[in-house]
Protein backbone atom coordinates (compact mmCIF):
# COMPACT_ATOMS: atom_id res chain seq x y z
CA UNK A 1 -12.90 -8.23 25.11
CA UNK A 2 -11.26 -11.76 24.81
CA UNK A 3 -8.36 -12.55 23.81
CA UNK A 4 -7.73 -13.64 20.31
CA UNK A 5 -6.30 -16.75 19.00
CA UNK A 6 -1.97 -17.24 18.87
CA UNK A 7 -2.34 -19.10 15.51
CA UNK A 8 -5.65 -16.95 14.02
CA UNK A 9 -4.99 -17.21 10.65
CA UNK A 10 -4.25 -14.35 7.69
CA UNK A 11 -3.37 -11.94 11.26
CA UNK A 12 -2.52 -8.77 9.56
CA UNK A 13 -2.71 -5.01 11.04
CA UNK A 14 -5.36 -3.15 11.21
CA UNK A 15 -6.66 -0.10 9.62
CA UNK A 16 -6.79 1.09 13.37
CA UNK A 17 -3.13 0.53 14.00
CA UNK A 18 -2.15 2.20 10.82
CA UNK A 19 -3.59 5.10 11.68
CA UNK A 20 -1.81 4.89 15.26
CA UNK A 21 1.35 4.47 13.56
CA UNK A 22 0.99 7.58 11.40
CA UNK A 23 0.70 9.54 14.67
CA UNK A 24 4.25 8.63 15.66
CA UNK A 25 5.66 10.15 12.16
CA UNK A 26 5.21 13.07 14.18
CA UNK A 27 7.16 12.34 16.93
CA UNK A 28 9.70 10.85 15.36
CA UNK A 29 10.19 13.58 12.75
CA UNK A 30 10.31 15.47 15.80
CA UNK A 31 13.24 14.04 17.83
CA UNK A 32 15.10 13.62 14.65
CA UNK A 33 14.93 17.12 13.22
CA UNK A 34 16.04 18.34 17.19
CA UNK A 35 19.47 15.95 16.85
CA UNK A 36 20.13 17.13 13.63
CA UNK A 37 19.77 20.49 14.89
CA UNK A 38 21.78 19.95 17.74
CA UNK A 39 24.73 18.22 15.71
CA UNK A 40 24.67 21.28 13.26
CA UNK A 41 24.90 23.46 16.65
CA UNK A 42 28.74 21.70 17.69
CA UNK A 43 26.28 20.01 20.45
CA UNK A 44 26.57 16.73 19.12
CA UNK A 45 26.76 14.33 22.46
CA UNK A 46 24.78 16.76 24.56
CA UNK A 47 21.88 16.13 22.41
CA UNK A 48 22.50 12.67 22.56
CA UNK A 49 20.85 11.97 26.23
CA UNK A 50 18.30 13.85 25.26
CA UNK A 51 17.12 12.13 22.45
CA UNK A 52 17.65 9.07 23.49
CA UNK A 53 15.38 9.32 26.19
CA UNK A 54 12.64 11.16 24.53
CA UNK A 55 13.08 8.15 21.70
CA UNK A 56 12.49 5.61 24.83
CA UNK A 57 9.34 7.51 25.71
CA UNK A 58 8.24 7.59 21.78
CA UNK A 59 9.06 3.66 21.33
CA UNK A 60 7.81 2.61 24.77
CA UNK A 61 4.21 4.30 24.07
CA UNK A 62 4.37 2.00 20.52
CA UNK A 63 5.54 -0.94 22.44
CA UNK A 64 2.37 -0.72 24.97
CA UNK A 65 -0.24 -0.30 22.59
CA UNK A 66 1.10 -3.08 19.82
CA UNK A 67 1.72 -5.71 21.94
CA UNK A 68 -1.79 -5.03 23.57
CA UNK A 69 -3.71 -5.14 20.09
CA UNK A 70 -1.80 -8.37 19.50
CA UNK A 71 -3.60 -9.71 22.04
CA UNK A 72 -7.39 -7.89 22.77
CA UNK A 73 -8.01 -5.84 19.37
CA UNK A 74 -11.56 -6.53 19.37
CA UNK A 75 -11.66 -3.42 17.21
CA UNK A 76 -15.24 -1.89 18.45
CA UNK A 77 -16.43 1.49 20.01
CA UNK A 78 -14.56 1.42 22.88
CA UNK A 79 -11.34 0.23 21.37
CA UNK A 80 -11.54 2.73 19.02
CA UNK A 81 -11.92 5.72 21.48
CA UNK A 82 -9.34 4.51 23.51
CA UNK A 83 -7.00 3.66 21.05
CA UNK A 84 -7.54 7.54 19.97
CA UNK A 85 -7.19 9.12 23.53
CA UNK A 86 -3.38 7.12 22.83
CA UNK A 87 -2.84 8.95 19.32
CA UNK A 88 -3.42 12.71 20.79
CA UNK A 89 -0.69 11.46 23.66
CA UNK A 90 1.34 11.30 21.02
CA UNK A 91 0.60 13.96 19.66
CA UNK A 92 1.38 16.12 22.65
CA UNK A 93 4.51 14.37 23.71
CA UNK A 94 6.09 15.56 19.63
CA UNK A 95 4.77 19.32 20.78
CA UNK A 96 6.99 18.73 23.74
CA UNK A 97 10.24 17.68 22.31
CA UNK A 98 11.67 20.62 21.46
CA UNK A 99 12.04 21.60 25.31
CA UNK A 100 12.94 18.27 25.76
CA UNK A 101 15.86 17.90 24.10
CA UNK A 102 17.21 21.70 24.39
CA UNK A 103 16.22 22.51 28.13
CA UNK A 104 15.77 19.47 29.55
CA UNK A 105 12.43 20.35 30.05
CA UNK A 106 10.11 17.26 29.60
CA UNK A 107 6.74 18.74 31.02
CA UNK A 108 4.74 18.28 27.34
CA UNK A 109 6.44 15.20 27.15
CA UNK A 110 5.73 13.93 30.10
CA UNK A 111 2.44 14.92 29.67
CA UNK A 112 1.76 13.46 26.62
CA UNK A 113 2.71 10.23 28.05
CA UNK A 114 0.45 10.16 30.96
CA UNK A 115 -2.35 10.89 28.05
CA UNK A 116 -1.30 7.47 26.30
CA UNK A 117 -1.51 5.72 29.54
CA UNK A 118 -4.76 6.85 30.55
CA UNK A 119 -5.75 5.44 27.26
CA UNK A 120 -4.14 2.22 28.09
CA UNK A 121 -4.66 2.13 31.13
CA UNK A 122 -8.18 1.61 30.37
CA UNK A 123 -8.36 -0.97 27.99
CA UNK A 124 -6.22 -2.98 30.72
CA UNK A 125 -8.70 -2.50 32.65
CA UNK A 126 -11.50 -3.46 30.15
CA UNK A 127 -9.23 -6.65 29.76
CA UNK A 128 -9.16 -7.36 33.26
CA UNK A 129 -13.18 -7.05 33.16
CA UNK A 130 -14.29 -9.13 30.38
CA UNK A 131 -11.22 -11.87 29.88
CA UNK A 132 -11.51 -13.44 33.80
CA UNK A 133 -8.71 -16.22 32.58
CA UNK A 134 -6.02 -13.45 32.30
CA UNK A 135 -7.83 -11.03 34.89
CA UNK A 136 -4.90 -10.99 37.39
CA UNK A 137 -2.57 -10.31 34.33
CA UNK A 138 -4.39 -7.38 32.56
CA UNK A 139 -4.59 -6.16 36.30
CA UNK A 140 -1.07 -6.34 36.98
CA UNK A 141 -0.33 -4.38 34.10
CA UNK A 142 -2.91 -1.57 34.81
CA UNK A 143 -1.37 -1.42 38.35
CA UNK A 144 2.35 -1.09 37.06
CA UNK A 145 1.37 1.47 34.40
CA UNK A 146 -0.94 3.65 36.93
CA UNK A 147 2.16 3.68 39.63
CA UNK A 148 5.24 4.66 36.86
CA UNK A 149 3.04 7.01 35.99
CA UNK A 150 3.18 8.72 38.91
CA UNK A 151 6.94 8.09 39.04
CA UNK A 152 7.21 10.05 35.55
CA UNK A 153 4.56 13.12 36.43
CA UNK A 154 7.38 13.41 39.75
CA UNK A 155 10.18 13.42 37.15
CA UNK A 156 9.14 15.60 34.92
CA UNK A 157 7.66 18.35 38.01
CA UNK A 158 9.56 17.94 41.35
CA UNK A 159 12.39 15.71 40.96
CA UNK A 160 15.54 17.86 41.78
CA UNK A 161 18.24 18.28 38.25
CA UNK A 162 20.93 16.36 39.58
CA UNK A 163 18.51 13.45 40.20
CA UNK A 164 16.78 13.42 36.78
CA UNK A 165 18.70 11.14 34.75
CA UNK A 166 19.21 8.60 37.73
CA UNK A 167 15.62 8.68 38.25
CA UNK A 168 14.97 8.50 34.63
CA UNK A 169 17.15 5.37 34.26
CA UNK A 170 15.31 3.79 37.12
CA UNK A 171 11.79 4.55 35.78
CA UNK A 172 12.60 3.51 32.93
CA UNK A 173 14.46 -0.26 33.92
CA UNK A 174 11.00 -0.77 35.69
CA UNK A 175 9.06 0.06 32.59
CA UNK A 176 10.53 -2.78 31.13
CA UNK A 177 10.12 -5.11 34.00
CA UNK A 178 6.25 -4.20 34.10
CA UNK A 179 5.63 -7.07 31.52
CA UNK A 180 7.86 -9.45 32.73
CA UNK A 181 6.07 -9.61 36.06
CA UNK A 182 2.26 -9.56 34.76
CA UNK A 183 2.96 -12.31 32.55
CA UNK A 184 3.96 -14.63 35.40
CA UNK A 185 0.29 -15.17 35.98
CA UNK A 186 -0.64 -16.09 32.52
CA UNK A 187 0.65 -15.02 29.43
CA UNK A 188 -1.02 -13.04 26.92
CA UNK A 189 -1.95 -14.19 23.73
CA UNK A 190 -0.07 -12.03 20.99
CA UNK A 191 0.31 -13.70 18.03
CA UNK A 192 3.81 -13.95 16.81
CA UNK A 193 3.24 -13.40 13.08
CA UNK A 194 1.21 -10.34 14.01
CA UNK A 195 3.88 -8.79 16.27
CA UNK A 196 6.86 -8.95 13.45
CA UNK A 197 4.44 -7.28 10.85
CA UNK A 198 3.76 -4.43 12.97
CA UNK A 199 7.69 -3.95 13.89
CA UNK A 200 8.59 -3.84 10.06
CA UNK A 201 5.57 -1.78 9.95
CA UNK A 202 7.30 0.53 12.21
CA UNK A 203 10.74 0.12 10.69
CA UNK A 204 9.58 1.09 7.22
CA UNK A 205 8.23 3.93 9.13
CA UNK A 206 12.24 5.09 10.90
CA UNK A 207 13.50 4.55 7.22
CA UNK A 208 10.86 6.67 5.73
CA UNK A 209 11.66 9.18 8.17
CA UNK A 210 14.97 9.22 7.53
CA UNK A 211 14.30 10.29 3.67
CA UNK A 212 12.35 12.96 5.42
CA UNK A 213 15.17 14.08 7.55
CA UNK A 214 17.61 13.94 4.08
CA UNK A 215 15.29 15.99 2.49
CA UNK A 216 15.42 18.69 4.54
CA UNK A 217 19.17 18.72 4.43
CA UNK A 218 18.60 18.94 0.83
CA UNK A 219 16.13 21.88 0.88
CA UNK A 220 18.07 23.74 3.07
CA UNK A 221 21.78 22.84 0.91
CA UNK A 222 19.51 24.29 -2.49
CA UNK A 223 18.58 26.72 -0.66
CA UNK A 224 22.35 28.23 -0.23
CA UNK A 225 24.17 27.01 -2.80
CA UNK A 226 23.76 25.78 -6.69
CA UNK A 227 23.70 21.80 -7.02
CA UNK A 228 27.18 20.19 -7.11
CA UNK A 229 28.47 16.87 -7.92
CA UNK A 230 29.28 16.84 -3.61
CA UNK A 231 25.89 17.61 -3.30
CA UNK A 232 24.56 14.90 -5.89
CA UNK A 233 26.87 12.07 -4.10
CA UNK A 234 25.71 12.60 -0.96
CA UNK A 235 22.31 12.75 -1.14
CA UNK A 236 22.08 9.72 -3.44
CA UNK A 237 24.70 7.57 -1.62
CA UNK A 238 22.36 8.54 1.51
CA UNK A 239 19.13 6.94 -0.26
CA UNK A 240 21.50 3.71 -1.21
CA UNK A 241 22.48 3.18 2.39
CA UNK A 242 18.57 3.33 3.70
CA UNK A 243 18.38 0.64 0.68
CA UNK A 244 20.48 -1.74 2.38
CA UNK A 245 19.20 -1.59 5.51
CA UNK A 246 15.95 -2.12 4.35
CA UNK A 247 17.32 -5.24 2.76
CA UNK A 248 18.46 -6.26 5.19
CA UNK A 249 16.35 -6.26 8.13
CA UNK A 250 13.72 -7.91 6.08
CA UNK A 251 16.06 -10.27 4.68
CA UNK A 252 14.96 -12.23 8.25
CA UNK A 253 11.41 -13.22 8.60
CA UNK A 254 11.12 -13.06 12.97
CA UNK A 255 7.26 -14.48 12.61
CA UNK A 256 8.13 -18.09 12.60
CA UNK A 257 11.24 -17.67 15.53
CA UNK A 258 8.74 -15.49 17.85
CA UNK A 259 6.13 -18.26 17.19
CA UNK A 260 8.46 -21.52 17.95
CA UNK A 261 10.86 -19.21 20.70
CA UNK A 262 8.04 -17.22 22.43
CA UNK A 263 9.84 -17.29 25.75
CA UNK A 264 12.51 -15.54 23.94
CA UNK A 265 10.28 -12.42 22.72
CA UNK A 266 11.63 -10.03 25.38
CA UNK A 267 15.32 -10.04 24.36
CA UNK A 268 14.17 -9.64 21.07
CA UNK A 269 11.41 -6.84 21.54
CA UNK A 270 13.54 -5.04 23.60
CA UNK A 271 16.65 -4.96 21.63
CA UNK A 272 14.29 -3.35 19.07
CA UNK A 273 14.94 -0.30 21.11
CA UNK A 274 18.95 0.02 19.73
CA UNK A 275 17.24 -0.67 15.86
CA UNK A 276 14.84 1.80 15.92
CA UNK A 277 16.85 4.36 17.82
CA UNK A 278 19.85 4.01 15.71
CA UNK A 279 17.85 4.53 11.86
CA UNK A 280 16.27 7.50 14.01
CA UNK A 281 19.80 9.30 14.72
CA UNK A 282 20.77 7.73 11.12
CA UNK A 283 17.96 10.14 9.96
CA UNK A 284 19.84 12.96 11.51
CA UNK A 285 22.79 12.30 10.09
CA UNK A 286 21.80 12.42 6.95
CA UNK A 287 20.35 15.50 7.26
CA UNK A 288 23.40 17.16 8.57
CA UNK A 289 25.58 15.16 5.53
CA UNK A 290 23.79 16.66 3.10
CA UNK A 291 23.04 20.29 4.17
CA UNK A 292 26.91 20.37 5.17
CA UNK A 293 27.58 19.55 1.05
CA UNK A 294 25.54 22.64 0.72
CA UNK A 295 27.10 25.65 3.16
CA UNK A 296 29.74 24.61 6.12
CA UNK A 297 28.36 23.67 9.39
CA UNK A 298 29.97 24.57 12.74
CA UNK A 299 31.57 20.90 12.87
CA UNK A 300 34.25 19.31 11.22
CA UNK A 301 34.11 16.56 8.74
CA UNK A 302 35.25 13.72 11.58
CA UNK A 303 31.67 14.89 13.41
CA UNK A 304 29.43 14.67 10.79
CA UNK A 305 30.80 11.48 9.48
CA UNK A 306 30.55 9.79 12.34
CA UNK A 307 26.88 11.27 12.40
CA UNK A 308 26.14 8.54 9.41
CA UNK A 309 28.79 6.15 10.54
CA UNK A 310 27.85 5.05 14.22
CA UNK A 311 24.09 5.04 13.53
CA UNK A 312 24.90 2.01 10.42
CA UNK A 313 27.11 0.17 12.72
CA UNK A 314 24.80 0.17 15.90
CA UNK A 315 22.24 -0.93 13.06
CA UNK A 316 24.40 -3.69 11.59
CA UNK A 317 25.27 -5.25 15.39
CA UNK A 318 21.83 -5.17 16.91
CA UNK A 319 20.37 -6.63 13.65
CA UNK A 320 22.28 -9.57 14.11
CA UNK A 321 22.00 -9.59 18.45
CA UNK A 322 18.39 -9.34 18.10
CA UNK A 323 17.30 -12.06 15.61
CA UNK A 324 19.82 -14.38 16.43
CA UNK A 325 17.82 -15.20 19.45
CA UNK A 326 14.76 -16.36 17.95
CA UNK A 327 15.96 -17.45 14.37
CA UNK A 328 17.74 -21.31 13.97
CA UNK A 329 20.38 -19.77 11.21
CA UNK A 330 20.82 -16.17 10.74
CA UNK A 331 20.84 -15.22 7.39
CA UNK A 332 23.23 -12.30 7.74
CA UNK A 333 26.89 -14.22 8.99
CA UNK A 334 27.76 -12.77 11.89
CA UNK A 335 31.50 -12.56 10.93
CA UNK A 336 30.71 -10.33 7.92
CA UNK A 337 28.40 -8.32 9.68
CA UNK A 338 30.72 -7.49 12.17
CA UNK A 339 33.67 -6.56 9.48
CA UNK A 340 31.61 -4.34 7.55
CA UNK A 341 30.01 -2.51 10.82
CA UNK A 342 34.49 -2.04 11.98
CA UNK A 343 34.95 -0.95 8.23
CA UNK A 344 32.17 1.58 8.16
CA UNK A 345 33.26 2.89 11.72
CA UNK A 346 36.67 3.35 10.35
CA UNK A 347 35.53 4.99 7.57
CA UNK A 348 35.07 9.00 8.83
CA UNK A 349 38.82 8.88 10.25
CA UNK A 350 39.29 9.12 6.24
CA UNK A 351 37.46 12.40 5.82
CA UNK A 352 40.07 15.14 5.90
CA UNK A 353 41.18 13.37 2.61
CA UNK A 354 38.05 12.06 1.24
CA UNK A 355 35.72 14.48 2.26
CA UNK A 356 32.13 13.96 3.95
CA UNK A 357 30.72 12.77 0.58
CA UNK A 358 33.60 10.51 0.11
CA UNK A 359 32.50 8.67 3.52
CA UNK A 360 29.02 8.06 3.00
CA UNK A 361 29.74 7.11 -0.22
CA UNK A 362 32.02 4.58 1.13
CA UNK A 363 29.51 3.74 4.12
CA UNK A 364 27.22 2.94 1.18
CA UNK A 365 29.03 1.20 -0.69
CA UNK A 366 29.74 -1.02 2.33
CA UNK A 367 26.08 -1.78 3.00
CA UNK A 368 25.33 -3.12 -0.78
CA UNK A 369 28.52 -5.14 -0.63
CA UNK A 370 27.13 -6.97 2.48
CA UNK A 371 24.02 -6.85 1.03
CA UNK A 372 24.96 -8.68 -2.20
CA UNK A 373 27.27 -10.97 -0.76
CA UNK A 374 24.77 -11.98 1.77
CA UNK A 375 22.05 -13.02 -0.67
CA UNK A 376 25.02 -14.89 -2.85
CA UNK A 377 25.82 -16.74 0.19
CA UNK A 378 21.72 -17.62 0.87
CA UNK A 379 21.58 -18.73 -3.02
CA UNK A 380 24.43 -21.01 -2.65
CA UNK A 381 22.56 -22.98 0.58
């Protein structure tokens, strides 16, 4: 296992990592289907903790593993098996969200996330074995993973309830350190092209399962009622929005910025987190937009609005935050950005008189404004 090259040429993802990503559908699908569920409930921000820590679990186990391959896929036997053992952590930590996210209970969760360490835990260890230039590294990061991990098995079985979210914050800060300190030593070799295909791998993925999400809204809005034009306007002005923010993130390519501002990878990694978190609850938004076109939902109109609203404005910021620190000129102006994301967060406040298909129409509308006048503006360079 050594390290590959930083400029290997025609880097692409593997069939391997493909198949990992599939995996997470799960989980995602998972955590989204429980906020939608919990908005349609009237427990809209008590279900937001919840999911966004199991999220930070489900995009923390992705992290791990694709920065990894970035740097040691060597993509035999071994790699293969313990690439798998990750997959079925996965696996378990989606069975446990459900008692995650309504009784605070992350046992399965937990669980499932020791799995995926053991998993990575051991090709760290295989790293540490056969690549003696960045033994101390690979070490550092087996020893940080093995000790968090008992930090999280203590979370999830003995720490008391009033210290769980404290405790969870704290694991969770040091989680992220873990690969700050381990690269002191020497850095790994990920290979910057590499890295931003597999993050708008796993974008496409959050988008896709936001269309999931939507369509069970729809199912369950046919279910109750006949198809109206409410109905119709939602669920296509829905499908517009995830448009534009498609467009948009890709309207950036990171590969060359992470390759010429590598010491700047962590800010922009990291702040990944807010992206894929926020088309995740965008997801669940959706859902509860469209099945609340079909029959009424416990919450009012400002609620579910805001469901779609927030989610596209956290989106919109964060896009620009993120790859503003490793691109020279961002495509997107920030100025625009920032008066579309205040527009579209203005825009439920309007929904006793325009209705909840009246705001996401507006919302998308919004996005393919900024979408068209950003590309007019990129022409005219």
């Amino acid at each position: 296992m050594s390290a590959r090259p930083i400029d290997e040429p025609n880097r692409v993802s593997s069939q391997l990592e493909l198949l990992f990503d599939l995996t997470f559908v799960v989980a995602v699908a998972a955590v989204t289907a429980r906020l939608a569920h919990e908005i349609m409930e009237g427990h809209a921000l008590a279900g937001i903790v919840p999911f966004l820590q199991v999220f930070f679990a489900i995009w923390w186990a992705w992290m791990n593993f694709t920065w990894f391959a970035s740097s040691y896929d060597t993509d035999d036997v071994a790699y293969r098996l313990l690439t798998m053992v990750q997959m079925a952590g996965v696996l378990v930590l989606a069975a446990g969200v459900p008692a995650a996210s309504e009784h605070a209970d992350f046992t399965f969760v937990t669980l499932g996330y020791v799995i995926m360490r053991i998993g990575l835990v051991g090709q760290w260890l295989r790293a540490g074995a056969e690549d003696p230039a960045r033994r101390r590294t690979a070490l550092r990061y087996a020893g940080g993973i093995s000790v968090l991990t008992v930090g999280w098995l203590y979370h999830s079985m003995l720490a008391p309830a009033s210290a769980e979210l404290p405790l969870f914050v704290l694991l969770a800060a040091l989680e992220l350190a873990v690969p700050l300190w381990a690269e002191r030593t020497e850095p790994t070799t990920w290979h910057p092209h590499h890295i931003a295909e597999r993050y708008g791998l796993f974008t496409i993925i959050l988008l896709g399962e936001s269309v999931l999400a939507a369509s069970r809204g729809v199912a369950a809005a046919l279910g109750s009622t006949e198809v109206s034009s409410t109905f119709v306007l939602i669920a296509v002005s829905g499908l517009v929005v995830l448009f534009a923010l498609w467009w948009l993130y890709f309207l950036v390519e990171a590969g060359d910025g992470l390759s010429d501002r590598r010491n700047r990878s962590y800010r922009w990694g990291y702040g990944h987190y807010g992206i894929f978190a926020a088309l995740a609850a965008l997801g669940g938004g959706l859902e509860v937009a469209v099945e609340q076109s079909g029959h009424g939902v416990t919450v009012g109109t400002l609620t579910v609005g805001y469901t779609v609203a927030i989610p596209v404005a956290v989106f919109l910021m964060l896009l620009w935050m993120v790859h503003a620190r490793v691109v020279a000129e961002s495509a997107i102006h920030p100025v625009l950005l920032s008066a579309t994301a205040a527009a579209v967060l203005a825009l439920p406040f309007a929904a006793p008189w325009i209705g909840v298909h009246g705001v996401v129409a507006a919302i998308a509308v919004s996005c393919v404004l900024l979408v068209a006048v950003t590309i007019a503006a990129n022409n005219a360079r």
